[in-house]
Protein backbone atom coordinates (compact mmCIF):
# COMPACT_ATOMS: atom_id res chain seq x y z
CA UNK A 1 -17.43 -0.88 -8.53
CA UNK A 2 -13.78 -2.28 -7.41
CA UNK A 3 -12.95 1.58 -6.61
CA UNK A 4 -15.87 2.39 -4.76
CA UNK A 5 -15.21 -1.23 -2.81
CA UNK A 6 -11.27 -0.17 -2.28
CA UNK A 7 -12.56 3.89 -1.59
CA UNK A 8 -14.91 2.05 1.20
CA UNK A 9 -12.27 -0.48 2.63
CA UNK A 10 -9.37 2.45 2.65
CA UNK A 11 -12.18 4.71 4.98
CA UNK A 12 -13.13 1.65 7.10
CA UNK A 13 -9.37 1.25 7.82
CA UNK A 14 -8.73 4.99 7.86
CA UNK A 15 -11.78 5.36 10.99
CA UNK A 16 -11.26 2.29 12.51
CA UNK A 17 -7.38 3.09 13.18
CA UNK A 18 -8.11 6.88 14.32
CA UNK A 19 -10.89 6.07 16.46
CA UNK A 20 -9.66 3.86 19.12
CA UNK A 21 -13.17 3.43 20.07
CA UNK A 22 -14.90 -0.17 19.41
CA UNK A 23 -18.12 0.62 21.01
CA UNK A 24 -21.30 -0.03 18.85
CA UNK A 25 -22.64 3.44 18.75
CA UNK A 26 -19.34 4.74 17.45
CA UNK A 27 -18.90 2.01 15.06
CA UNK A 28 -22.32 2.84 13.59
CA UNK A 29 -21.48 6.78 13.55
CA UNK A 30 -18.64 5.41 11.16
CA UNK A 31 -20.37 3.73 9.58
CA UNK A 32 -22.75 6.53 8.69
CA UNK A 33 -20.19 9.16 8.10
CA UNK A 34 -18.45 6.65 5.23
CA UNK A 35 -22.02 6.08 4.02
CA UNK A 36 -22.45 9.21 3.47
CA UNK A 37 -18.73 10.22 1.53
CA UNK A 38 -19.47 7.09 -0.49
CA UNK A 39 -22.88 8.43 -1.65
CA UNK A 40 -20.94 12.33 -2.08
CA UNK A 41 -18.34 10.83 -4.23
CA UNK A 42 -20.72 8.67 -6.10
CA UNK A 43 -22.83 11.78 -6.83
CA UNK A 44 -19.44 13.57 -7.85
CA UNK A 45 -18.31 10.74 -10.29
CA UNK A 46 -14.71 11.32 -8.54
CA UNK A 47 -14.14 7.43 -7.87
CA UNK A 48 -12.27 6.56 -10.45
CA UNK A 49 -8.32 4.65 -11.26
CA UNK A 50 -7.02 7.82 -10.59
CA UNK A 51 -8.78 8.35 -7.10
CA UNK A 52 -8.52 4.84 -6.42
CA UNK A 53 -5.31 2.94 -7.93
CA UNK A 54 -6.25 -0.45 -7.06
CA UNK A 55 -3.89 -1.31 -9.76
CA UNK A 56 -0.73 -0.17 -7.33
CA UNK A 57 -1.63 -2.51 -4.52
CA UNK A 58 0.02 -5.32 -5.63
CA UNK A 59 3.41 -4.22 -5.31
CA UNK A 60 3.28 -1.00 -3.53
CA UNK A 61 4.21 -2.63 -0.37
CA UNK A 62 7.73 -4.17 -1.21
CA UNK A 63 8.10 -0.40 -3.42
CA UNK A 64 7.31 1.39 0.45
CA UNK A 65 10.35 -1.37 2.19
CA UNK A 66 12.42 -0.42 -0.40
CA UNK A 67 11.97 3.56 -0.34
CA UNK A 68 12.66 3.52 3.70
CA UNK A 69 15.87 1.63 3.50
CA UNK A 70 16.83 4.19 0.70
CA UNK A 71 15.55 7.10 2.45
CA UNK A 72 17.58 5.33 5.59
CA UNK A 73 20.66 4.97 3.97
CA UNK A 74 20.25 8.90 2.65
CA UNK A 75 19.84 10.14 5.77
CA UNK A 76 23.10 8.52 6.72
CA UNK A 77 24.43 9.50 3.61
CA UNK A 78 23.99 13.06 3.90
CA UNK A 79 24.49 13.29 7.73
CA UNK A 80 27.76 11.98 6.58
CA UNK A 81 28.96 14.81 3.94
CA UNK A 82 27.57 18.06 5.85
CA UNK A 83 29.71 17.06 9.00
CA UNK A 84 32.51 16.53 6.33
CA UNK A 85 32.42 19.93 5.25
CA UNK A 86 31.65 22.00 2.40
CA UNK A 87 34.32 20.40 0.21
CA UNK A 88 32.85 17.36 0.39
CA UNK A 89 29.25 18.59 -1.10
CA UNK A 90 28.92 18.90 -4.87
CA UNK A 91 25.35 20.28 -5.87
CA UNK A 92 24.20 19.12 -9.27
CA UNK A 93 21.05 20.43 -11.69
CA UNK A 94 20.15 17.48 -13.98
CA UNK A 95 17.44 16.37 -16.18
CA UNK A 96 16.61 12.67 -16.17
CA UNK A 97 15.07 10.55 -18.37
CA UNK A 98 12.29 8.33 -17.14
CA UNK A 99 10.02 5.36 -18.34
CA UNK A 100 6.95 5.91 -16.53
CA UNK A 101 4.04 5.39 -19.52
CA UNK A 102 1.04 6.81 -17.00
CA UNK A 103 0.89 10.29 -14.66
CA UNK A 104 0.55 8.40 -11.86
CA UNK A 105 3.68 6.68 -12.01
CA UNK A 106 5.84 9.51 -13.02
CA UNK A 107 4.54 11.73 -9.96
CA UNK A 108 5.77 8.40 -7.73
CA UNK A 109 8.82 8.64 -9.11
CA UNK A 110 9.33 12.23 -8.49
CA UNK A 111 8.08 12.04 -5.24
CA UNK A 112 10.07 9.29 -4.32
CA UNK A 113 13.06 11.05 -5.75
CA UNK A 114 12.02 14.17 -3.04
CA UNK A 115 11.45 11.94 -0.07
CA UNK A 116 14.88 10.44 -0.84
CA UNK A 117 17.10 13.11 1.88
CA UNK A 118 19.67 15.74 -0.84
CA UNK A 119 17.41 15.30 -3.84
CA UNK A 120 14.41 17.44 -5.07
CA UNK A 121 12.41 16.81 -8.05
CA UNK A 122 12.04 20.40 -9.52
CA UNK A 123 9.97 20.13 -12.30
CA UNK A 124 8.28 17.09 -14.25
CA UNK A 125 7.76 17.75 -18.04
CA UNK A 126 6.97 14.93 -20.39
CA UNK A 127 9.30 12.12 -19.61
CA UNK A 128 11.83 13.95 -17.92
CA UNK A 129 12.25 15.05 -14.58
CA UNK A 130 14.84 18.20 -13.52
CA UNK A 131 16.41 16.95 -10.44
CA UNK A 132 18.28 18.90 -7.70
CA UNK A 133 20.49 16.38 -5.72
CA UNK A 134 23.22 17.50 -3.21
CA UNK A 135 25.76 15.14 -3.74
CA UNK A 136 26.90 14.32 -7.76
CA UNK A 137 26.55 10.65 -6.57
CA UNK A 138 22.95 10.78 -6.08
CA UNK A 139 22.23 12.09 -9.78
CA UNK A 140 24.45 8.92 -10.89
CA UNK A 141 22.54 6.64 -8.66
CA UNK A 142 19.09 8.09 -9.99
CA UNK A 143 20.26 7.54 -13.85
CA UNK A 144 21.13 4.15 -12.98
CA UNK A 145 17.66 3.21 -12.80
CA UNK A 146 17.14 1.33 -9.94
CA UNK A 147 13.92 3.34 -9.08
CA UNK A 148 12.75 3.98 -12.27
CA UNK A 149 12.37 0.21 -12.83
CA UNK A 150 10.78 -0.04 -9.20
CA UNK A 151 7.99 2.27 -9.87
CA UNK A 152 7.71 0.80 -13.76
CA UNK A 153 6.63 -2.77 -11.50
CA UNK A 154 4.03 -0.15 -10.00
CA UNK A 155 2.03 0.32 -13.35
CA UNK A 156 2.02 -2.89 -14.54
């Protein structure tokens, strides 16, 4: 019931900021329309804590701060080295070790990893990821485990 309350209350917010229309008809055409996917996905048996990770909420708002300053200061970062030069780049290939116990929190953490500008999660096997960062630096940062603990606070 809690994922079918949070499915209802994420549509709710998802029409009511598209919209821009308060009007009553409209309101009650939205109202319809997420009648209507909440009675599909009911039927479906979809709405699940996979579909609905109401377990994330509590802390996936500081993890969100967090990964734009990061993906701030990579920007900067890598703005930084390419108008250096080529000499100043040093691709690396590694596989890192993570601590994520469920799927959802290991495909955070290699998505986060991706967002992050020069690195690239490449493949996610088990509990390790192959990562693809542009600068060495980056690959030392990521094994220092700064966001693997972040997204850990995410699952529990």
């Amino acid at each position: 019931m809690k994922h079918t309350l949070s499915l209802f209350l994420n549509l709710v917010a998802f029409w009511l900021f598209n919209s821009g229309h308060n009007t009553a008809p409209i309101l009650f055409l939205g109202l319809a329309s997420i009648t209507l996917v909440l009675i599909i996905t009911h039927k479906m048996d979809v709405v699940d804590k996979e579909s609905q990770p109401t377990y994330l909420t509590r802390n996936i708002f500081g993890y969100y701060l967090w990964l734009i300053k990061e993906i701030i200061q990579a920007n900067i970062t890598v703005i930084k080295h390419i108008w250096l030069g080529q000499e100043n780049i040093s691709p690396t290939l590694k596989k890192i070790t993570i601590s994520q116990k469920t799927d959802m929190g290991k495909v955070i953490y290699a998505n986060s990893i991706t967002l992050i500008p020069g690195t690239v999660a490449i493949d996610l096997v088990g509990n390790e990821i192959l990562v693809h960062a542009l600068l060495f630096k980056d690959i030392e940062s990521l094994e220092a485990g700064e966001m693997d603990f972040r997204v850990s606070l995410l699952e529990s």
